[in-house]
PDB file of N, CA and C in Angstrom:
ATOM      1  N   UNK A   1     208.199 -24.264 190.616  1.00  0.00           N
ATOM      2  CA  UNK A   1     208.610 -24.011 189.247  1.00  0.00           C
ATOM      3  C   UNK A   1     208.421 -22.524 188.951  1.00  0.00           C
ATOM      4  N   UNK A   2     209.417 -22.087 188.340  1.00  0.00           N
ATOM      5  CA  UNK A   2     209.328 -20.348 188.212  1.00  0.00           C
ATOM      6  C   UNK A   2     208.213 -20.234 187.161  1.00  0.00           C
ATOM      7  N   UNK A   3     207.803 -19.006 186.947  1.00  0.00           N
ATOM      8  CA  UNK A   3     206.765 -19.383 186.172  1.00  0.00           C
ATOM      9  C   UNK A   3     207.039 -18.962 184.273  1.00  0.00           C
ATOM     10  N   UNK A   4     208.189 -18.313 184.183  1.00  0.00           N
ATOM     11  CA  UNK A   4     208.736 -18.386 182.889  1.00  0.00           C
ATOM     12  C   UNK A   4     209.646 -20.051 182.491  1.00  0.00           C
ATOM     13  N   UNK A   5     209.132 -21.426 183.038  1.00  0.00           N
ATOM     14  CA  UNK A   5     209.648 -22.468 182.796  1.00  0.00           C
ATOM     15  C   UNK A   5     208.524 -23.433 183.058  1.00  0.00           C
ATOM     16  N   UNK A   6     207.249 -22.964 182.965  1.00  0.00           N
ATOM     17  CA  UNK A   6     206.195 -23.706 182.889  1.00  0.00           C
ATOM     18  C   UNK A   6     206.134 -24.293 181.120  1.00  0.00           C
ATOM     19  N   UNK A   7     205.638 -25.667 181.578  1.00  0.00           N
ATOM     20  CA  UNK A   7     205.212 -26.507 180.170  1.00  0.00           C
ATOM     21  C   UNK A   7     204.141 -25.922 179.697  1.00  0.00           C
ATOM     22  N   UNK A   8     203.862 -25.839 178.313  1.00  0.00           N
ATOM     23  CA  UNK A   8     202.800 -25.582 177.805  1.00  0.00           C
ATOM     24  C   UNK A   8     201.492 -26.445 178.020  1.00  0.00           C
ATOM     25  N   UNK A   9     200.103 -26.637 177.936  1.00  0.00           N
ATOM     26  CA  UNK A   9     199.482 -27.422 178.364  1.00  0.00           C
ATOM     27  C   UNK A   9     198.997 -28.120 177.355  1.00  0.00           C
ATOM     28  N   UNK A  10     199.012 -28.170 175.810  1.00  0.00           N
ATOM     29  CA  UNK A  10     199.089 -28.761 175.276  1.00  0.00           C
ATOM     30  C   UNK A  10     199.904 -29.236 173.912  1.00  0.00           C
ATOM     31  N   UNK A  11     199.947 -30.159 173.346  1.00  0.00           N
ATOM     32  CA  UNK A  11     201.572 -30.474 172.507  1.00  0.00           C
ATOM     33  C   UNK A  11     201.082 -31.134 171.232  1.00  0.00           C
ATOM     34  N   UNK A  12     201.688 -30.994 170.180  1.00  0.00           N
ATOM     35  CA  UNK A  12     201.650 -31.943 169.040  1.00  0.00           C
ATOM     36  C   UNK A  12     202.456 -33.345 169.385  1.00  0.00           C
ATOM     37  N   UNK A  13     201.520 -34.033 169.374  1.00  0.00           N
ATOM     38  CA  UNK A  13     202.553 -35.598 169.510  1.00  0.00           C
ATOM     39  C   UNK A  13     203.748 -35.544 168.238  1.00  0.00           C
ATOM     40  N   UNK A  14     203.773 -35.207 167.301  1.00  0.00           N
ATOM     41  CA  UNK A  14     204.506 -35.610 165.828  1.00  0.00           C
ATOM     42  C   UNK A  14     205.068 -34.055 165.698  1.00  0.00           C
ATOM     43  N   UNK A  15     204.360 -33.055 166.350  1.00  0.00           N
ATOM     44  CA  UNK A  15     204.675 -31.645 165.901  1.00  0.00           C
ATOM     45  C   UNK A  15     204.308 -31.258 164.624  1.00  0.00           C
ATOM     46  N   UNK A  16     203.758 -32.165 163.959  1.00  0.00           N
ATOM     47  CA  UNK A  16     203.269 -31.402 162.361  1.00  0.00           C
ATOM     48  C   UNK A  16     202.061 -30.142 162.537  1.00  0.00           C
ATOM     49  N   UNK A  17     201.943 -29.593 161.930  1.00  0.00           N
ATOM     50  CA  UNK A  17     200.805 -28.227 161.763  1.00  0.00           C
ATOM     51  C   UNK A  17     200.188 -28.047 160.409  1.00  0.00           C
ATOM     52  N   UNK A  18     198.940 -28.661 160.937  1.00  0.00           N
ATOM     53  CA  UNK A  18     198.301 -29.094 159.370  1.00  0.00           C
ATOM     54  C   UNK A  18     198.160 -27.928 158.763  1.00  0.00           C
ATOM     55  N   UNK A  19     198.169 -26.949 159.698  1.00  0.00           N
ATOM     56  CA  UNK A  19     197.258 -25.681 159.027  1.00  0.00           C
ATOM     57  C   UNK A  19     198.617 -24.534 158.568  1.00  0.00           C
ATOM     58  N   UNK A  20     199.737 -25.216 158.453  1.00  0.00           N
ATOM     59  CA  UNK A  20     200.883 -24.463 157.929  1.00  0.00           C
ATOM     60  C   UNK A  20     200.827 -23.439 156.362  1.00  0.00           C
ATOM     61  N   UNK A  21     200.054 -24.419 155.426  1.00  0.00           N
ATOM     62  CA  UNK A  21     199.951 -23.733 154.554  1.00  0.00           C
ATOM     63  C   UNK A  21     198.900 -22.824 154.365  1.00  0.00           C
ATOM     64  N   UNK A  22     198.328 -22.215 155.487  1.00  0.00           N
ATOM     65  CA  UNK A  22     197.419 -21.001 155.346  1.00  0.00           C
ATOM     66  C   UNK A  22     198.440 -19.814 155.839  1.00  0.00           C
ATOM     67  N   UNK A  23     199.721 -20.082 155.711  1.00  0.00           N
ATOM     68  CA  UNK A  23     200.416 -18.759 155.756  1.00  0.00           C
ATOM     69  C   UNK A  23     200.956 -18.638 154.288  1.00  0.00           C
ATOM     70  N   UNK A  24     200.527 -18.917 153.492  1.00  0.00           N
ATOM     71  CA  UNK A  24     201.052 -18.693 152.454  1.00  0.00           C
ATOM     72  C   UNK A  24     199.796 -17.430 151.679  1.00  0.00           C
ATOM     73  N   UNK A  25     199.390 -16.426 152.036  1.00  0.00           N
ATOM     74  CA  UNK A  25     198.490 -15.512 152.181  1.00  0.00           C
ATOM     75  C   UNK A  25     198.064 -15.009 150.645  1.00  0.00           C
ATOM     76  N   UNK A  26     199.028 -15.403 149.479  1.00  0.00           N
ATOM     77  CA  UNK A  26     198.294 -15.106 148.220  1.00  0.00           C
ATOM     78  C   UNK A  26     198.299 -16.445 147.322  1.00  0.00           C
ATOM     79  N   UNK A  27     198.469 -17.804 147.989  1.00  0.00           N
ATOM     80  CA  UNK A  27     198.096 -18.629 147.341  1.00  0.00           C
ATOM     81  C   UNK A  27     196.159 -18.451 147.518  1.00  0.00           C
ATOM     82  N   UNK A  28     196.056 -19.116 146.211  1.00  0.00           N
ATOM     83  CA  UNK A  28     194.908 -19.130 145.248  1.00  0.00           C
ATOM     84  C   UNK A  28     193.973 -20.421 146.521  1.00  0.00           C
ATOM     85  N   UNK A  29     194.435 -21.078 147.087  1.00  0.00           N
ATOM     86  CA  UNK A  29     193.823 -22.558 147.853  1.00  0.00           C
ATOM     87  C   UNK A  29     193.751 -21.681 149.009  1.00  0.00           C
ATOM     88  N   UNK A  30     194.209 -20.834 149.346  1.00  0.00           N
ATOM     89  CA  UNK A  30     194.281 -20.205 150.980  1.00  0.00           C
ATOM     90  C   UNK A  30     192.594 -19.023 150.793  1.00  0.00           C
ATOM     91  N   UNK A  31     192.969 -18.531 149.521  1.00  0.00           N
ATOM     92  CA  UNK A  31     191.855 -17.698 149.536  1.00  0.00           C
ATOM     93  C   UNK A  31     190.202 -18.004 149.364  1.00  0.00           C
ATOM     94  N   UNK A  32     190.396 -19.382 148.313  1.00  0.00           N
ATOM     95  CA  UNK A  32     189.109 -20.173 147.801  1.00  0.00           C
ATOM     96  C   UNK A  32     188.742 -20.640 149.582  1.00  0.00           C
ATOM     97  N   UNK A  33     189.867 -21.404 150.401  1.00  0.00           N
ATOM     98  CA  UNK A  33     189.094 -22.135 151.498  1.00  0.00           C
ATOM     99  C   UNK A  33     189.063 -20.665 152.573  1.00  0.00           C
ATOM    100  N   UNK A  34     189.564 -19.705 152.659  1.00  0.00           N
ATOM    101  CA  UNK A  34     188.967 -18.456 153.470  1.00  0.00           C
ATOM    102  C   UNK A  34     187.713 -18.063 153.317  1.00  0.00           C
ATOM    103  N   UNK A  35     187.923 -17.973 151.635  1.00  0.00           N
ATOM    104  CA  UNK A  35     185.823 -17.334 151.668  1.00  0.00           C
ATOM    105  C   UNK A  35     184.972 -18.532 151.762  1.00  0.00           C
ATOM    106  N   UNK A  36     185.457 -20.063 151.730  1.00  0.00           N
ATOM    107  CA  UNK A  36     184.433 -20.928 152.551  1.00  0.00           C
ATOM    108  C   UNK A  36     184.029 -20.736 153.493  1.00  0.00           C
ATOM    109  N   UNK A  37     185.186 -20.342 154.669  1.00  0.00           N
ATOM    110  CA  UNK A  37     185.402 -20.806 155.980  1.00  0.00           C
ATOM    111  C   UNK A  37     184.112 -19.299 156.334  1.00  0.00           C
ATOM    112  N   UNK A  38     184.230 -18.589 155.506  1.00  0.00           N
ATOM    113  CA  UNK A  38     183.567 -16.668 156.028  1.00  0.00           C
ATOM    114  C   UNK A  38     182.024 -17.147 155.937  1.00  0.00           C
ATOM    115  N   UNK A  39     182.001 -18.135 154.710  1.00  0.00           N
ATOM    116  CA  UNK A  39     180.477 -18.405 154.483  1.00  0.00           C
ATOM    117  C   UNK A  39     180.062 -19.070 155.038  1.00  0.00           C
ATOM    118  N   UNK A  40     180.581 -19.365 155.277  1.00  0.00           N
ATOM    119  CA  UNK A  40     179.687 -20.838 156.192  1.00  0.00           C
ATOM    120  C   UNK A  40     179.386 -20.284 157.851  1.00  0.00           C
ATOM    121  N   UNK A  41     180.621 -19.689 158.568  1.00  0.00           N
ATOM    122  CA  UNK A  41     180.136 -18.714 159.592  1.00  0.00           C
ATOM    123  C   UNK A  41     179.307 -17.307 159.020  1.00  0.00           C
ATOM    124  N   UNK A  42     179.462 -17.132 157.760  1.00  0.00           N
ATOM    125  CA  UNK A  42     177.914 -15.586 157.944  1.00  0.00           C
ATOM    126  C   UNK A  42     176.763 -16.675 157.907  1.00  0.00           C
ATOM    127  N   UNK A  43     176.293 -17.606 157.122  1.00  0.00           N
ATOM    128  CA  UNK A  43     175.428 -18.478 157.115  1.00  0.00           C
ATOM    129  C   UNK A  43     174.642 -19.392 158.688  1.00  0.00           C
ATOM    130  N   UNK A  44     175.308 -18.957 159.286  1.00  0.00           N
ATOM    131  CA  UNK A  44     175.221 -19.616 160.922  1.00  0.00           C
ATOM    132  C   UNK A  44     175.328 -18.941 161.606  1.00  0.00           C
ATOM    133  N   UNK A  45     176.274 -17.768 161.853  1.00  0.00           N
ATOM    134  CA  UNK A  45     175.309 -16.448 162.071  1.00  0.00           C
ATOM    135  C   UNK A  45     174.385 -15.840 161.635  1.00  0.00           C
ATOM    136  N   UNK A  46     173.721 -16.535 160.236  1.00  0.00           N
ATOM    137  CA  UNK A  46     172.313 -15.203 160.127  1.00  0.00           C
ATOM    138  C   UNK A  46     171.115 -15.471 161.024  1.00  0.00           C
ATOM    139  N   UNK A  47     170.689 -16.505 161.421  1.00  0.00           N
ATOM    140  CA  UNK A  47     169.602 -16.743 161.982  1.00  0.00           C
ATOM    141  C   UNK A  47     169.953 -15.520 163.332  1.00  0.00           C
ATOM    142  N   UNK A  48     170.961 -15.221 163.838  1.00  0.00           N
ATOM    143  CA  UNK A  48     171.209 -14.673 165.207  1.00  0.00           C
ATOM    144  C   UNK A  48     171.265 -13.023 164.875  1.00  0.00           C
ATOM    145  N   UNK A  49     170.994 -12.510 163.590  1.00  0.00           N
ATOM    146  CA  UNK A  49     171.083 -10.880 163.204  1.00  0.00           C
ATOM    147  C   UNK A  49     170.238 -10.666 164.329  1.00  0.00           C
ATOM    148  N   UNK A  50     169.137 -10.564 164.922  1.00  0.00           N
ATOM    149  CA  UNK A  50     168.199  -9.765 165.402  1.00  0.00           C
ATOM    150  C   UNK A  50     168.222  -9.883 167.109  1.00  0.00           C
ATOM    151  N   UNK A  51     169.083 -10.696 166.905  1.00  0.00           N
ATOM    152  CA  UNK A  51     169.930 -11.293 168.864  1.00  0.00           C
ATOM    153  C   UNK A  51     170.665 -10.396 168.833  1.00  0.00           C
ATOM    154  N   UNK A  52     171.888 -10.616 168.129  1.00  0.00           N
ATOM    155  CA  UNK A  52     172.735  -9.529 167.940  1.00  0.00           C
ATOM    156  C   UNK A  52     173.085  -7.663 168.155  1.00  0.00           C
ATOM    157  N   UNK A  53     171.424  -7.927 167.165  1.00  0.00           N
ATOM    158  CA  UNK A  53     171.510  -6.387 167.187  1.00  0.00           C
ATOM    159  C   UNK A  53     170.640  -5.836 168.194  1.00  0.00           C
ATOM    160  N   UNK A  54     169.546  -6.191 169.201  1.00  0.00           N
ATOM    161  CA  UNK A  54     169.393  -6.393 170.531  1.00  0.00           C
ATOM    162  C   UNK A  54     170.344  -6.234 171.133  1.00  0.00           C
ATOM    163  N   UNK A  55     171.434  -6.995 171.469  1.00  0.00           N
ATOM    164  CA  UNK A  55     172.093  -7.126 172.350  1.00  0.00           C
ATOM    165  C   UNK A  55     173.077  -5.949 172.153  1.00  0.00           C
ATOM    166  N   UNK A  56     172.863  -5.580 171.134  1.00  0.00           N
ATOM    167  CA  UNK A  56     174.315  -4.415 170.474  1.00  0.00           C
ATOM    168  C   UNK A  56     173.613  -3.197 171.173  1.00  0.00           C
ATOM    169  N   UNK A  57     172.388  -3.019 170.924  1.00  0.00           N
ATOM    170  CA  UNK A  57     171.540  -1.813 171.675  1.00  0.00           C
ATOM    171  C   UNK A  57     171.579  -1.937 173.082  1.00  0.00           C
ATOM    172  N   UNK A  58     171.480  -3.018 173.674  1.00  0.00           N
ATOM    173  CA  UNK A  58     171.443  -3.245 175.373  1.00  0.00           C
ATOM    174  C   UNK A  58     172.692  -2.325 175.603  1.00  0.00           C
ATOM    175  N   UNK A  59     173.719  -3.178 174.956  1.00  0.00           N
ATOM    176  CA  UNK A  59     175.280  -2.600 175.570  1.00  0.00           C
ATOM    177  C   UNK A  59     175.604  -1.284 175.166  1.00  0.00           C
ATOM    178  N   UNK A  60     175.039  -0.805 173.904  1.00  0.00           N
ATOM    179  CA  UNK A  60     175.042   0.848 173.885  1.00  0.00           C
ATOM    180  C   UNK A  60     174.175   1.561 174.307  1.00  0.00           C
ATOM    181  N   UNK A  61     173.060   1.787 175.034  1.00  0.00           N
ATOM    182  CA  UNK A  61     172.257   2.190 176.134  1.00  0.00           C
ATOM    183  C   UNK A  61     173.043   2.036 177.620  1.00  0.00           C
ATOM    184  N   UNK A  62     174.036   1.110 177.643  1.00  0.00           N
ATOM    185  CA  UNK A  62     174.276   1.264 179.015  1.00  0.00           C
ATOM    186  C   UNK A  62     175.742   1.746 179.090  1.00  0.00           C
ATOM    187  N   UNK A  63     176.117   2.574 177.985  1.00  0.00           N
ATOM    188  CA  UNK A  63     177.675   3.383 177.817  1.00  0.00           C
ATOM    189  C   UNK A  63     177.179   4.766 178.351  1.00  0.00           C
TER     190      UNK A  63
END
């Protein structure tokens, strides 16, 4: 099989895309569930600030 005629490896059975209406970028529902989605990952990243910033120093010490 050439390789510009390969199947994708995975498929929507129905093809619907639930997440269609987050392109609608200045509806009011796109923005309320964005700054959920931000809080809830800064909130679950905070315990890891001090991993982080360790690890941020490892990798800039070794540039």
């Amino acid at each position: 099989m050439r390789p510009d005629n390969k199947q994708p490896l995975a498929r929507r059975q129905n093809g619907a895309d639930p997440y269609v209406w987050l392109e609608q970028r200045e509806a009011p529902e796109v923005t309320t569930y964005l700054n959920a989605e931000n809080a809830y990952t800064d909130a679950w990243l905070e315990p890891h600030k001090a991993l982080e910033q360790s690890l941020f120093e490892e990798i800039r010490g070794r540039i």
